[in-house]
N, C-alpha and C. Protein backbone atom coordinates (compact mmCIF):
# COMPACT_ATOMS: atom_id res chain seq x y z
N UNK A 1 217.90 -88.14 50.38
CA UNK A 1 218.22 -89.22 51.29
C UNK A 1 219.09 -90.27 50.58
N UNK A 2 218.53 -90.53 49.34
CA UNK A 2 219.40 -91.70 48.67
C UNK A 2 221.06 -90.98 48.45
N UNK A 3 221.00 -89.62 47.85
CA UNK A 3 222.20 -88.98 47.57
C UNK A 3 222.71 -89.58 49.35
N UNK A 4 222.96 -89.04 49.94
CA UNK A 4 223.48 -89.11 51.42
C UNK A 4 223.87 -90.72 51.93
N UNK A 5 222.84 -91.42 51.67
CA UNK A 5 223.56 -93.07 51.43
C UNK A 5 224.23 -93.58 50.34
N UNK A 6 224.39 -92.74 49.33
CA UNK A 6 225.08 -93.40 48.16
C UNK A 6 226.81 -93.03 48.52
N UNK A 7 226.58 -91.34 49.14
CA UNK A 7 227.91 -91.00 49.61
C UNK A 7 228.58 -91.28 50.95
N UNK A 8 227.46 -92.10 52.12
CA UNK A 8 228.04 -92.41 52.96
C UNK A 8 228.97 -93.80 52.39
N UNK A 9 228.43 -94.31 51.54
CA UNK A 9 229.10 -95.39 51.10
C UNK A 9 230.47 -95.48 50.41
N UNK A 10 229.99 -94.21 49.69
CA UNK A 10 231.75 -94.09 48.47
C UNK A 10 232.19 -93.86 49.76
N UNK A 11 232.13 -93.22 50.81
CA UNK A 11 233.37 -93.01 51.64
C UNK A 11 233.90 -94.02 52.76
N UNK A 12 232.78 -95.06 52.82
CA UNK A 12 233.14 -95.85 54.01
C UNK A 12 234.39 -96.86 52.85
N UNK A 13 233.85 -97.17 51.32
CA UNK A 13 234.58 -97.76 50.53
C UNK A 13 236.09 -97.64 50.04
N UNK A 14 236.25 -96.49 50.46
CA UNK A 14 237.66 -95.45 50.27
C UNK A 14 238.95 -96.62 51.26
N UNK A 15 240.38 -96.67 49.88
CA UNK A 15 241.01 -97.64 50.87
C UNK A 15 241.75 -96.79 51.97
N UNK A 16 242.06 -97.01 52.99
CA UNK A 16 243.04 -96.32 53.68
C UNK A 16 244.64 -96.06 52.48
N UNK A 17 245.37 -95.16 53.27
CA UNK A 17 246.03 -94.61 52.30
C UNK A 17 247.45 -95.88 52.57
N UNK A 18 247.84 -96.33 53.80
CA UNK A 18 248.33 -97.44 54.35
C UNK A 18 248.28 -98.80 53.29
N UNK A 19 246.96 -98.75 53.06
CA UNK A 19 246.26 -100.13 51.83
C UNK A 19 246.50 -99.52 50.51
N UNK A 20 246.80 -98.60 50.01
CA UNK A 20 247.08 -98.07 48.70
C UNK A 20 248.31 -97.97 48.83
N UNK A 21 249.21 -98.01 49.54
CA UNK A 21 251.00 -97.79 49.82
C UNK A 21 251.33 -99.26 49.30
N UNK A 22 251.21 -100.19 50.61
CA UNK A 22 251.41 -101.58 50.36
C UNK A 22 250.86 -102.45 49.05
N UNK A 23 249.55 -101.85 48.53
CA UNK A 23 249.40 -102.20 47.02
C UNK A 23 250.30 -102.09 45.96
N UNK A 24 250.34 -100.83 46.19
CA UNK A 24 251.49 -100.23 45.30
C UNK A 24 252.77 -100.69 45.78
N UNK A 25 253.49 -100.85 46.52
CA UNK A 25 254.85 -101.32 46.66
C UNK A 25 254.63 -103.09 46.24
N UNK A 26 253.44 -103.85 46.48
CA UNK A 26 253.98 -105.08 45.39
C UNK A 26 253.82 -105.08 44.20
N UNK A 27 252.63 -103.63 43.87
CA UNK A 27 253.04 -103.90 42.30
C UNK A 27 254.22 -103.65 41.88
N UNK A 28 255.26 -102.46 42.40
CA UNK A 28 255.83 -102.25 41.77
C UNK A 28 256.87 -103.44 41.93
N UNK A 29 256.85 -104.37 42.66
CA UNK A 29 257.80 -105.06 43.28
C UNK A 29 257.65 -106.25 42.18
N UNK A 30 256.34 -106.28 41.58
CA UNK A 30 255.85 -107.72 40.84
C UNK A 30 256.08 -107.20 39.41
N UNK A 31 255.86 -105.78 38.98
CA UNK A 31 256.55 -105.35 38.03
C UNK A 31 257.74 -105.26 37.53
N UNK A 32 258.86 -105.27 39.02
CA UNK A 32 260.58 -105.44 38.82
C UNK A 32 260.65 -106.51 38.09
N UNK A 33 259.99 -107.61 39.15
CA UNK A 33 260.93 -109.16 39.00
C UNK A 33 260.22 -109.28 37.52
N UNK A 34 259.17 -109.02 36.87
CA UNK A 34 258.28 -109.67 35.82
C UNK A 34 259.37 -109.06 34.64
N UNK A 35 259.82 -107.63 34.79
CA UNK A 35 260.84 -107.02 33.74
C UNK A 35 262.05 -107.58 33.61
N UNK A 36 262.64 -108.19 33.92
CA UNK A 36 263.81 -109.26 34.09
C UNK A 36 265.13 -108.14 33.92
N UNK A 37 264.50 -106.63 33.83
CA UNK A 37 265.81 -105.55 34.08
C UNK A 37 267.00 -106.42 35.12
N UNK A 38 268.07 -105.79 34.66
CA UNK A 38 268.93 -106.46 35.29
C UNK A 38 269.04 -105.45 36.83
N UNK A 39 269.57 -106.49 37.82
CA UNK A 39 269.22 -105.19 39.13
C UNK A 39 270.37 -104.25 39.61
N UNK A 40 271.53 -104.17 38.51
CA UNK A 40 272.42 -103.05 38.62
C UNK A 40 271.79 -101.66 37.78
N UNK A 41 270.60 -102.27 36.85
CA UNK A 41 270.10 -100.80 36.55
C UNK A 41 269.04 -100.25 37.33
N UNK A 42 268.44 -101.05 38.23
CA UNK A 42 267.52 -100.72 39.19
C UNK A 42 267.43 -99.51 39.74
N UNK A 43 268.96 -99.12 40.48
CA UNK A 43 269.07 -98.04 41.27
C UNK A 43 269.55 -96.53 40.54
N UNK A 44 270.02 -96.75 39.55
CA UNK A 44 269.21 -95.43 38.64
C UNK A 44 268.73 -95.17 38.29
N UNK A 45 267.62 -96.01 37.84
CA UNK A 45 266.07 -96.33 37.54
C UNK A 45 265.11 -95.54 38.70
N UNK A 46 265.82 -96.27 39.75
CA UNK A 46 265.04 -95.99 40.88
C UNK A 46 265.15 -93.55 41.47
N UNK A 47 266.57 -94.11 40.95
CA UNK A 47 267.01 -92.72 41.55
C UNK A 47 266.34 -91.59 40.72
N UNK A 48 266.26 -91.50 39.30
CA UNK A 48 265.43 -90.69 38.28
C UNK A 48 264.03 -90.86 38.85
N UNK A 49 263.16 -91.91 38.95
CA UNK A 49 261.82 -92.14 39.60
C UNK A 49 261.91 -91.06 40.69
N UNK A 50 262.61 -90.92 41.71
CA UNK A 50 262.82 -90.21 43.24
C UNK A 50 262.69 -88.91 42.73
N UNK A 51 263.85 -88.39 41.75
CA UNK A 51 264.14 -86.96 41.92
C UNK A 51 262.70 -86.72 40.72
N UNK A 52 262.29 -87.44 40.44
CA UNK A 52 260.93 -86.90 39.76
C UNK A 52 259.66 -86.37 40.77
N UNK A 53 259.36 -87.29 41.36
CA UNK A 53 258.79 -87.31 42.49
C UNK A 53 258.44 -85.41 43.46
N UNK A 54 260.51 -85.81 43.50
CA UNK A 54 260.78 -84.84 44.74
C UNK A 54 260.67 -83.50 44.08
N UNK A 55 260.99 -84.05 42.72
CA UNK A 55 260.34 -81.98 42.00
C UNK A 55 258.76 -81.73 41.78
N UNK A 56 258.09 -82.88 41.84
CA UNK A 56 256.51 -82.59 41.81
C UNK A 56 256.05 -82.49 42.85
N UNK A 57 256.91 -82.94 44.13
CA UNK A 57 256.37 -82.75 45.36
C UNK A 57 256.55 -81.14 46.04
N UNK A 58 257.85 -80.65 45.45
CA UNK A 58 258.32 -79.12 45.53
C UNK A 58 256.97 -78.19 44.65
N UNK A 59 256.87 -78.79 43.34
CA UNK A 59 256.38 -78.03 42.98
C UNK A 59 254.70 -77.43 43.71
N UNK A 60 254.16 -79.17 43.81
CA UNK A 60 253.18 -79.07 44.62
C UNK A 60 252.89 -77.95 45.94
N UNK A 61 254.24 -78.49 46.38
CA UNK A 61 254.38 -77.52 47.95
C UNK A 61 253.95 -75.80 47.29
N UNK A 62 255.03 -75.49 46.15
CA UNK A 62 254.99 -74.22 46.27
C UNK A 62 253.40 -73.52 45.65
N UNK A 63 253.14 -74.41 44.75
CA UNK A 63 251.45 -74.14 44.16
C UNK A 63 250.89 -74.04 45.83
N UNK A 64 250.63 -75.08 46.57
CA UNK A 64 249.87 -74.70 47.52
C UNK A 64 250.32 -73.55 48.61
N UNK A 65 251.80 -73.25 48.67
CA UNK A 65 251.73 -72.15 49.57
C UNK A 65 251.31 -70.79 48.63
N UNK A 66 251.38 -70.97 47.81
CA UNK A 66 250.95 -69.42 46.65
C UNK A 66 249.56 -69.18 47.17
N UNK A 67 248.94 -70.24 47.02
CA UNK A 67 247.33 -69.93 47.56
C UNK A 67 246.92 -70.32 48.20
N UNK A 68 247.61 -70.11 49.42
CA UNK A 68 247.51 -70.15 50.95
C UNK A 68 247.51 -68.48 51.01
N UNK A 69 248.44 -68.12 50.32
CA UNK A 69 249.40 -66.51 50.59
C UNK A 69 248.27 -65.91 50.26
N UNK A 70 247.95 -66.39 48.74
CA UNK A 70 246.82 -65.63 48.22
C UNK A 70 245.62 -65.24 48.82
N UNK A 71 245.37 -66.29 49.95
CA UNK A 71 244.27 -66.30 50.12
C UNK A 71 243.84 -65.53 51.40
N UNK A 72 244.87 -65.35 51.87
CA UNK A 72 245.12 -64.93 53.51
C UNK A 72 244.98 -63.49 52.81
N UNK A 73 245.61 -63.12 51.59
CA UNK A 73 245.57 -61.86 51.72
C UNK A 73 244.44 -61.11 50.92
N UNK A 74 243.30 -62.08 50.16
CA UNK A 74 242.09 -61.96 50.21
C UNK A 74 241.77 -61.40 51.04
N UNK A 75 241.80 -62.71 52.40
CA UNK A 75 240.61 -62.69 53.74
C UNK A 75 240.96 -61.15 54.24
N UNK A 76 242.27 -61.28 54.39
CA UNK A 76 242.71 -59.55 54.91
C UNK A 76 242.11 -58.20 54.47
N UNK A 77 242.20 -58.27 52.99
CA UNK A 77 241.24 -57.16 52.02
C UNK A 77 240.06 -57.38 52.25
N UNK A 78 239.35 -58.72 52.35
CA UNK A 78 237.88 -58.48 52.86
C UNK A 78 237.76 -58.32 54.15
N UNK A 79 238.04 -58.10 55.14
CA UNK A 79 238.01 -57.85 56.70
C UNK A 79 238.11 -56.45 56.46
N UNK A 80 239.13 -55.69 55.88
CA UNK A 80 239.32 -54.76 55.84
C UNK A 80 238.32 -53.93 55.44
N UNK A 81 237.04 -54.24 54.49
CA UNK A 81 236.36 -53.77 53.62
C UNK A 81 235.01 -53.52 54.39
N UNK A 82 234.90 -55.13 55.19
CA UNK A 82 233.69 -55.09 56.13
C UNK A 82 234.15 -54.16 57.23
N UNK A 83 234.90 -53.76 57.85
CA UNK A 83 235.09 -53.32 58.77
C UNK A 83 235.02 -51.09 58.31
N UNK A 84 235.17 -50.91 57.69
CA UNK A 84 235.29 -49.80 56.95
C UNK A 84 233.88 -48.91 56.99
């Protein structure tokens, strides 16, 4: 019982993902101005940050469709097995 209220709690405590976006965009925003970078290097700064991103987000994608694939073709071999 206590387990089950301890975890209804971590989850009611959880920020929306909305409230973790806007956190994060003033830190990073309070982090610019605090670095006194000048703001013509900003946007290649910014642009290396992006294409980092966009290859961990690829990569991500393709890890999860591998074992999606994988897994479908588990379920398939075991259907196949029960059914036999």
């Amino acid at each position: 019982m206590k387990e089950k209220m301890q975890e209804g709690l971590r989850s009611e405590m959880q920020k929306p993902a909305i409230v973790m976006i806007d956190e994060l965009k003033e830190k990073i925003r309070s982090d610019i101005n605090e670095s006194g970078i000048h703001w013509v290097l900003l946007e290649p700064l910014i642009r290396d940050l992006y294409e980092e991103v966009q290859a961990l987000s690829r990569k991500m994608a393709d890890a999860e469709r591998e074992a999606y694939q994988k897994s479908v073709v588990k379920n398939n071999a075991d259907n196949k097995t029960c059914s036999n």
